[in-house]
N, C-alpha and C. Protein backbone atom coordinates (compact mmCIF):
# COMPACT_ATOMS: atom_id res chain seq x y z
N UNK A 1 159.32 87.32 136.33
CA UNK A 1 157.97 87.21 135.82
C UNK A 1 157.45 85.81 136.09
N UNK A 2 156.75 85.64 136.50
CA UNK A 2 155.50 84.26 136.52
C UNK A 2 155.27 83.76 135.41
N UNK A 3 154.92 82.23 135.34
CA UNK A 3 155.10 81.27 134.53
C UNK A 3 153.47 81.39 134.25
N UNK A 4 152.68 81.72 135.12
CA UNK A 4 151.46 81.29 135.22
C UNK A 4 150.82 82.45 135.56
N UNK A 5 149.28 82.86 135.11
CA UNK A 5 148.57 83.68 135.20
C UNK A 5 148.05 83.94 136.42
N UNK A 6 148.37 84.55 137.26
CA UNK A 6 147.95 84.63 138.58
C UNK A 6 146.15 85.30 139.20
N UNK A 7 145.81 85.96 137.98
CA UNK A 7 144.76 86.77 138.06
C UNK A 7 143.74 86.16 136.54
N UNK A 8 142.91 86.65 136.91
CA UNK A 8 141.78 86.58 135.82
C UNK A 8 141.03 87.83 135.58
N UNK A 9 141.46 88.67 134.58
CA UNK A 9 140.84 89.59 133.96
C UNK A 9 139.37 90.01 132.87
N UNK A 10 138.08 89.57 134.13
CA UNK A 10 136.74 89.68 133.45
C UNK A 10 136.00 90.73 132.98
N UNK A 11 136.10 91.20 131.93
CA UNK A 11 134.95 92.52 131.01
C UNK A 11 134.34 92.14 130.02
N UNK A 12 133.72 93.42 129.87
CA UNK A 12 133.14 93.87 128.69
C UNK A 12 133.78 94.05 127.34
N UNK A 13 133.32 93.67 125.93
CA UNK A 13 133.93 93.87 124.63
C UNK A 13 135.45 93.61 124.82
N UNK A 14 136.31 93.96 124.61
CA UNK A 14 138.04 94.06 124.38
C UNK A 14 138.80 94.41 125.66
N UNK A 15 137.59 94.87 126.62
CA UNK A 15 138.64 96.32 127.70
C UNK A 15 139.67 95.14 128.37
N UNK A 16 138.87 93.85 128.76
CA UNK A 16 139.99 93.03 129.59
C UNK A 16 141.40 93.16 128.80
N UNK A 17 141.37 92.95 127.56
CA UNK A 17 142.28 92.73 126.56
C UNK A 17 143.23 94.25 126.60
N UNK A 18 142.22 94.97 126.52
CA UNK A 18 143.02 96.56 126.63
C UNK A 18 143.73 96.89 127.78
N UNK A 19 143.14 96.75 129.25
CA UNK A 19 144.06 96.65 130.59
C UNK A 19 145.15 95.63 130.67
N UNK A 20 144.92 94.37 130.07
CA UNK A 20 146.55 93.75 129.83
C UNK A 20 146.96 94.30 129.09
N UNK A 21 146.91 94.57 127.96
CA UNK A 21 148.42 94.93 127.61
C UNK A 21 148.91 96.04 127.98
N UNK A 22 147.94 96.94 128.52
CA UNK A 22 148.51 98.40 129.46
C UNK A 22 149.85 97.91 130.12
N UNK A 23 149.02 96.81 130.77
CA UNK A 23 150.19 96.69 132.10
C UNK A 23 150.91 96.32 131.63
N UNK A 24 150.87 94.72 130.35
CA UNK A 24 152.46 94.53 129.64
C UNK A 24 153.27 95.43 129.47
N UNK A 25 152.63 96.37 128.48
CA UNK A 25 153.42 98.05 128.37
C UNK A 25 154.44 98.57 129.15
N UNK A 26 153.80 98.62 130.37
CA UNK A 26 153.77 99.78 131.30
C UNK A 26 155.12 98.90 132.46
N UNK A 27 154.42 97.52 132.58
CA UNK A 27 155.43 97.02 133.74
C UNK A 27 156.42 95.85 133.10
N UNK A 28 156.26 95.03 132.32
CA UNK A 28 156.34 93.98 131.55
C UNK A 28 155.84 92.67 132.01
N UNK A 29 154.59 92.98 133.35
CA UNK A 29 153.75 92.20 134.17
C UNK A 29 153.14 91.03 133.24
N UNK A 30 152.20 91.62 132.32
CA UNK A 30 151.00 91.10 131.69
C UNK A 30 150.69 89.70 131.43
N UNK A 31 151.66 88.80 131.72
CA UNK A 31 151.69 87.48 131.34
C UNK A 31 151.13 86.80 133.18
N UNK A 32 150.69 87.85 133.65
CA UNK A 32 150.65 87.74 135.27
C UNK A 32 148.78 87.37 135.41
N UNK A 33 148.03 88.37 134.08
CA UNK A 33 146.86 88.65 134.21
C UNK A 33 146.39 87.34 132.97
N UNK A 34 145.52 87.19 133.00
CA UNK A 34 144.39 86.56 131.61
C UNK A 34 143.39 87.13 131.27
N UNK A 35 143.39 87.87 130.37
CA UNK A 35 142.20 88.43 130.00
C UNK A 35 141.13 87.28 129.28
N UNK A 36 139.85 88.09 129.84
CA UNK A 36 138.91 87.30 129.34
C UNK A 36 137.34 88.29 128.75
N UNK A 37 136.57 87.98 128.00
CA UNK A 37 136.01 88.79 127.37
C UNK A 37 133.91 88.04 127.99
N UNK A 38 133.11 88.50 127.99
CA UNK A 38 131.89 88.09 127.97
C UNK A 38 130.95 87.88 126.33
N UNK A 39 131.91 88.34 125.50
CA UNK A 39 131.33 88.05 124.15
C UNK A 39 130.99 87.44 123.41
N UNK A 40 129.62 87.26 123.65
CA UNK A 40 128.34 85.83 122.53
C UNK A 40 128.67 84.39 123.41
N UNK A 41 128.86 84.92 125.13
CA UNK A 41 128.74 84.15 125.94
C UNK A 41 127.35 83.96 126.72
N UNK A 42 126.41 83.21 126.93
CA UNK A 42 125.36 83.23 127.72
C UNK A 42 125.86 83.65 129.07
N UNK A 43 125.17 83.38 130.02
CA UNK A 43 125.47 83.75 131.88
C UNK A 43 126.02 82.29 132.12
N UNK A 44 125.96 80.96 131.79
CA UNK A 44 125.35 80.13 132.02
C UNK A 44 127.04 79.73 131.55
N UNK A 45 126.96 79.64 130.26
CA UNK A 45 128.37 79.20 129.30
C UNK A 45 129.78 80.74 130.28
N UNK A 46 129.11 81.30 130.55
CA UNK A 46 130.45 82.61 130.90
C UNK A 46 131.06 81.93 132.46
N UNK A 47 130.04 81.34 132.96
CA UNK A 47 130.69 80.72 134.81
C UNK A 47 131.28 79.39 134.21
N UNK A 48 130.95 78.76 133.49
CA UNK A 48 131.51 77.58 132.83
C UNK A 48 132.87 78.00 132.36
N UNK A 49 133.01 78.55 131.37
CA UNK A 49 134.56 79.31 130.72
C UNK A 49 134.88 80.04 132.12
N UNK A 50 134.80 80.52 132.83
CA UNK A 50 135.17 81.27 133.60
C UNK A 50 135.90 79.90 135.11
N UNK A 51 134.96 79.35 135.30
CA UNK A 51 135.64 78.15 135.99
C UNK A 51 136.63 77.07 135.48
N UNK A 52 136.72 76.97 134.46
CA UNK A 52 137.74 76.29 133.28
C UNK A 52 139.20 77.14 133.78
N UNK A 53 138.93 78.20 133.46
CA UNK A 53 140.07 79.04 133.04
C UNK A 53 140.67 79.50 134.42
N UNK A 54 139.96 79.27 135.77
CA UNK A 54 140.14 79.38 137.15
C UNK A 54 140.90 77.61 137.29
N UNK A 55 140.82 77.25 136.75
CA UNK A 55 140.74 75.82 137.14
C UNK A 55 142.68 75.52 136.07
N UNK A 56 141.91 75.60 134.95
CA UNK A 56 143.47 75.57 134.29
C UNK A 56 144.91 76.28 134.57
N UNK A 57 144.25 77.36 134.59
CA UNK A 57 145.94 78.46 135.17
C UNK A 57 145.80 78.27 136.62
N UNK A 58 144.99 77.87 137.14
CA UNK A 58 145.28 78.20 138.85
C UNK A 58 144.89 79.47 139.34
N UNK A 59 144.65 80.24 138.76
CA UNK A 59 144.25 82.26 139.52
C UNK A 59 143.13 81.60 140.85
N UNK A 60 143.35 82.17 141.60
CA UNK A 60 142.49 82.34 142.23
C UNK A 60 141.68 83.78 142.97
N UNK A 61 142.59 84.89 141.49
CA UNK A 61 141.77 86.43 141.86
C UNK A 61 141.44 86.66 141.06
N UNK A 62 139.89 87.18 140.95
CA UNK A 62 139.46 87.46 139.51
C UNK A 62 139.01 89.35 139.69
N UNK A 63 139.59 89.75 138.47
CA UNK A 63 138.99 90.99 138.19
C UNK A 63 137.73 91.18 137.43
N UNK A 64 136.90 91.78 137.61
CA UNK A 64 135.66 92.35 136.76
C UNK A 64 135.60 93.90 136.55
N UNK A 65 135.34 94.04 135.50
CA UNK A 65 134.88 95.68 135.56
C UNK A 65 134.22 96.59 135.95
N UNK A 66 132.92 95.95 136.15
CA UNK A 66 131.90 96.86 136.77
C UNK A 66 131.07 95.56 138.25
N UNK A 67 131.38 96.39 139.36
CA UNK A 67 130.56 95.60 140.55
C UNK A 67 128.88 95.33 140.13
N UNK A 68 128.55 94.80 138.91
CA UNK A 68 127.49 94.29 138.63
C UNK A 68 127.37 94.07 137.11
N UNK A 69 126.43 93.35 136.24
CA UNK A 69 126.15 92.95 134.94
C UNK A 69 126.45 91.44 135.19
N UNK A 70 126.54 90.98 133.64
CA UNK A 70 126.83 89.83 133.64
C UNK A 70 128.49 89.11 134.15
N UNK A 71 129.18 89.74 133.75
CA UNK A 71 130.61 89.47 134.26
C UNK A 71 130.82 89.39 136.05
N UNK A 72 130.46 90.60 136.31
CA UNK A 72 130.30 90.08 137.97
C UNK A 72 129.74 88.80 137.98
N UNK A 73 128.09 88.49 137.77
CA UNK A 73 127.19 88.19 138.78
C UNK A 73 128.08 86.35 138.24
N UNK A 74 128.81 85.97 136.82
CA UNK A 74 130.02 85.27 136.47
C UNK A 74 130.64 84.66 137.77
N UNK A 75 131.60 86.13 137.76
CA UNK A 75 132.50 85.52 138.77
C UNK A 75 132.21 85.76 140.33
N UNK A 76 131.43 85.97 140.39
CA UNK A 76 130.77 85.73 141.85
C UNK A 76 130.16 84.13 142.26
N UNK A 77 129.59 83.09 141.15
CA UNK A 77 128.98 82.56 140.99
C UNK A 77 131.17 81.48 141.03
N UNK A 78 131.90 81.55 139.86
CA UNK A 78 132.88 80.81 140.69
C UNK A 78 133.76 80.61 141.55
N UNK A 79 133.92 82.33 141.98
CA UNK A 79 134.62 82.83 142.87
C UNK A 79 133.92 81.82 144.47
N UNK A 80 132.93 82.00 144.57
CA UNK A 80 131.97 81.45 145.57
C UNK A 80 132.52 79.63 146.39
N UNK A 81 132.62 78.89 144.58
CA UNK A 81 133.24 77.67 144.81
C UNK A 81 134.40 77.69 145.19
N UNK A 82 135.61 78.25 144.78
CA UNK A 82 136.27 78.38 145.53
C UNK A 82 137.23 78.78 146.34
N UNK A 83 137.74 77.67 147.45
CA UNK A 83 138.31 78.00 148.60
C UNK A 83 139.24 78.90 148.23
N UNK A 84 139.46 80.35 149.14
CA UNK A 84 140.73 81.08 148.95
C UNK A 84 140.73 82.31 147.50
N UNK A 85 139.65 82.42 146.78
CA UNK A 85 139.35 82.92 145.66
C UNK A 85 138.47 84.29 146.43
N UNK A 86 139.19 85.12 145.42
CA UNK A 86 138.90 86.73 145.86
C UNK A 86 138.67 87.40 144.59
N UNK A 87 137.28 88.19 144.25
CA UNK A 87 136.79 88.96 143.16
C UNK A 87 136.72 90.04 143.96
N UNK A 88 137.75 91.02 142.67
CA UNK A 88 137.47 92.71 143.29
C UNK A 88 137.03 93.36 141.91
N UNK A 89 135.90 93.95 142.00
CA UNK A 89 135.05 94.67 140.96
C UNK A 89 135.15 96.20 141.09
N UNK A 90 135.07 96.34 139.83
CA UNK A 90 135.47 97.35 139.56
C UNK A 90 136.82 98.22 139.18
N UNK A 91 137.16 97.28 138.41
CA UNK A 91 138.50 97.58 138.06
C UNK A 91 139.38 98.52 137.45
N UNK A 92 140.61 99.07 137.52
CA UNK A 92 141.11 100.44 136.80
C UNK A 92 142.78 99.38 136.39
N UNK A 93 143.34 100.66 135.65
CA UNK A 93 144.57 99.88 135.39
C UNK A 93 145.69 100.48 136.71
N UNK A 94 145.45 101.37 137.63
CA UNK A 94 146.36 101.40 138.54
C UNK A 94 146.13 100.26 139.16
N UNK A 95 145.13 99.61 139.93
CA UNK A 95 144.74 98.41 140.50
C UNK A 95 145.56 97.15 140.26
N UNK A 96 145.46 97.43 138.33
CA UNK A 96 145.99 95.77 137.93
C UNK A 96 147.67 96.14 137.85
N UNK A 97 148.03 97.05 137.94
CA UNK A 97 149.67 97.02 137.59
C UNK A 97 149.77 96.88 139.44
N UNK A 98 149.45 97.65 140.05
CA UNK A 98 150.02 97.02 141.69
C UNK A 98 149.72 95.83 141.72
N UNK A 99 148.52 95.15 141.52
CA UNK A 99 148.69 93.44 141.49
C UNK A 99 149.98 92.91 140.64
N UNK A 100 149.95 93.04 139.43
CA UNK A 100 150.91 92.36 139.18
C UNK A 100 151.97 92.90 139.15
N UNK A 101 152.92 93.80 139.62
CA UNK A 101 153.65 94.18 140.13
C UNK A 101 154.48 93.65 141.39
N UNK A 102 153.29 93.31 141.87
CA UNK A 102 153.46 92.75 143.35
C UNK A 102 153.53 91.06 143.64
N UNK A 103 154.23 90.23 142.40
CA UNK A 103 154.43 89.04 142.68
C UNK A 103 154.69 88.58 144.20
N UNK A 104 155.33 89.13 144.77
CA UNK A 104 156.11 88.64 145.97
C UNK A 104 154.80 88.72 147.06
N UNK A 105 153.71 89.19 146.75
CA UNK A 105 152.66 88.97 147.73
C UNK A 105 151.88 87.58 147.65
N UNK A 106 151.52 87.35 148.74
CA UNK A 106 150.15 86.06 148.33
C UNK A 106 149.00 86.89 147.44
N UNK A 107 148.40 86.40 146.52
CA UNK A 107 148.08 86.54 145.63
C UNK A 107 146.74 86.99 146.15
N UNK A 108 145.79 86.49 147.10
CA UNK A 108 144.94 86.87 147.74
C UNK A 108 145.06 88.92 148.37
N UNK A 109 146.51 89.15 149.02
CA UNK A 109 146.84 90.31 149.69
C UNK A 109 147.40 91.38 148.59
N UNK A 110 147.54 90.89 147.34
CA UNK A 110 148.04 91.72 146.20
C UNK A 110 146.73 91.98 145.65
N UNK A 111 145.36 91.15 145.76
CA UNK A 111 144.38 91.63 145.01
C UNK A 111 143.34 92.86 146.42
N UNK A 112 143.37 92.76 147.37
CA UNK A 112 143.01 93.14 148.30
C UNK A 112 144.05 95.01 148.30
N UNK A 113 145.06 94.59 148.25
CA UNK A 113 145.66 95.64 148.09
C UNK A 113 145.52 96.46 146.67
N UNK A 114 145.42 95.99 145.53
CA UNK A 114 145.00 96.37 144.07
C UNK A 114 144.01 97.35 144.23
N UNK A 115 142.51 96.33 145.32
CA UNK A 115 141.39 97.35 145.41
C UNK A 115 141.51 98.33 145.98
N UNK A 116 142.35 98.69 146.80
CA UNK A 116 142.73 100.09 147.45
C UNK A 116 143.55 101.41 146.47
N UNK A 117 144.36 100.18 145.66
CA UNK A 117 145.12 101.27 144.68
C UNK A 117 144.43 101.98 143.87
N UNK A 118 143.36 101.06 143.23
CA UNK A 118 142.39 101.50 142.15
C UNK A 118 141.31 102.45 142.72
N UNK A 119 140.79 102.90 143.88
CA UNK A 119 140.19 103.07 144.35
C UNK A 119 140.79 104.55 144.55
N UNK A 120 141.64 104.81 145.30
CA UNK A 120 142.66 106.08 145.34
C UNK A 120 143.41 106.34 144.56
N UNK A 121 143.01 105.54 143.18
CA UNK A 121 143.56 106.17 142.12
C UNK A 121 142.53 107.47 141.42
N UNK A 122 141.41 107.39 142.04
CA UNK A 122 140.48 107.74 141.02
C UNK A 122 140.59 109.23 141.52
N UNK A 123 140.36 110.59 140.44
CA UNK A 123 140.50 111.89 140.64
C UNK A 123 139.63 112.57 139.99
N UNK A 124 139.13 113.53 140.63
CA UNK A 124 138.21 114.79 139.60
C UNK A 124 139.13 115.79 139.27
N UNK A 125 139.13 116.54 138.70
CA UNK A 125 140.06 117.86 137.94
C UNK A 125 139.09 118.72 137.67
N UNK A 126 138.55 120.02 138.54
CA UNK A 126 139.30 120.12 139.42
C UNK A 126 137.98 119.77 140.33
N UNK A 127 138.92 120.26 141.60
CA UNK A 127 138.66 119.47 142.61
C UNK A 127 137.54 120.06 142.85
N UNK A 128 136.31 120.58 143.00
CA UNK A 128 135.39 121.33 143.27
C UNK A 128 134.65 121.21 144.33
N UNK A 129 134.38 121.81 144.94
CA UNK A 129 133.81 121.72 146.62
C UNK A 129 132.76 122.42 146.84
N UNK A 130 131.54 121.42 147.42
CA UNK A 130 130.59 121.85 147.54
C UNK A 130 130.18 122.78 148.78
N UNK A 131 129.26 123.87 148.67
CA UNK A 131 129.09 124.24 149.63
C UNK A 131 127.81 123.89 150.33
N UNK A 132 128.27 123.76 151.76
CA UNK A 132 126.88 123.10 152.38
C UNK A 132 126.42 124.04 153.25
């Protein structure tokens, strides 16, 4: 396990908080991610805390929940500064357990790969097919 938070986990209300400890749960990863919350944060004060906390642990991958609101348009805004820093939006918890799962990757190619997991994680039940 990593000494240091490799990722930055940005949402809405608790959920960051709720997808770590999934993965603690699930992998005994969680000390891999930092959750972080947007709550009774301005836009302004959230890239501020949000660059702090990029800056203190070192992450240079940040998760967000939804590819837009305030939390994106956040970490887009420090992701931007800097060098080597990768935001993948839209996040699920298959995503964050292959990231942190995947210490042994550069941290950049584990979040790149995350977005693919999370992405083909997603399923309808049932499968229903339209006719054209």
């Amino acid at each position: 396990m990593s000494e240091r938070p490799a990722a930055i986990v940005l949402g809405h209300g608790t959920l960051a908080d709720g997808l770590v400890s999934a993965v603690d749960r699930i992998s005994g990863e969680g000390a891999r991610l930092l959750p972080m919350s947007n709550d009774g944060l301005s836009g302004h004060d959230l890239v501020a805390r949000l660059r702090k906390a990029m800056e203190e642990s070192g992450a240079r991958v940040v998760f967000t929940d939804l590819p837009a609101g305030s939390c994106n348009t956040a970490a887009l805004r420090a992701v931007h500064e800097v060098p080597g820093a990768v935001l993948v939006m839209g996040v699920n918890l298959p995503a964050l357990l292959h990231f942190a799962m995947h210490a042994e990757l550069p941290d950049d190619e584990a979040a790149r790969q995350a977005a693919q997991r999370g992405g083909a994680a997603l399923r309808a039940y049932p499968d229903v097919k339209r006719a054209d």
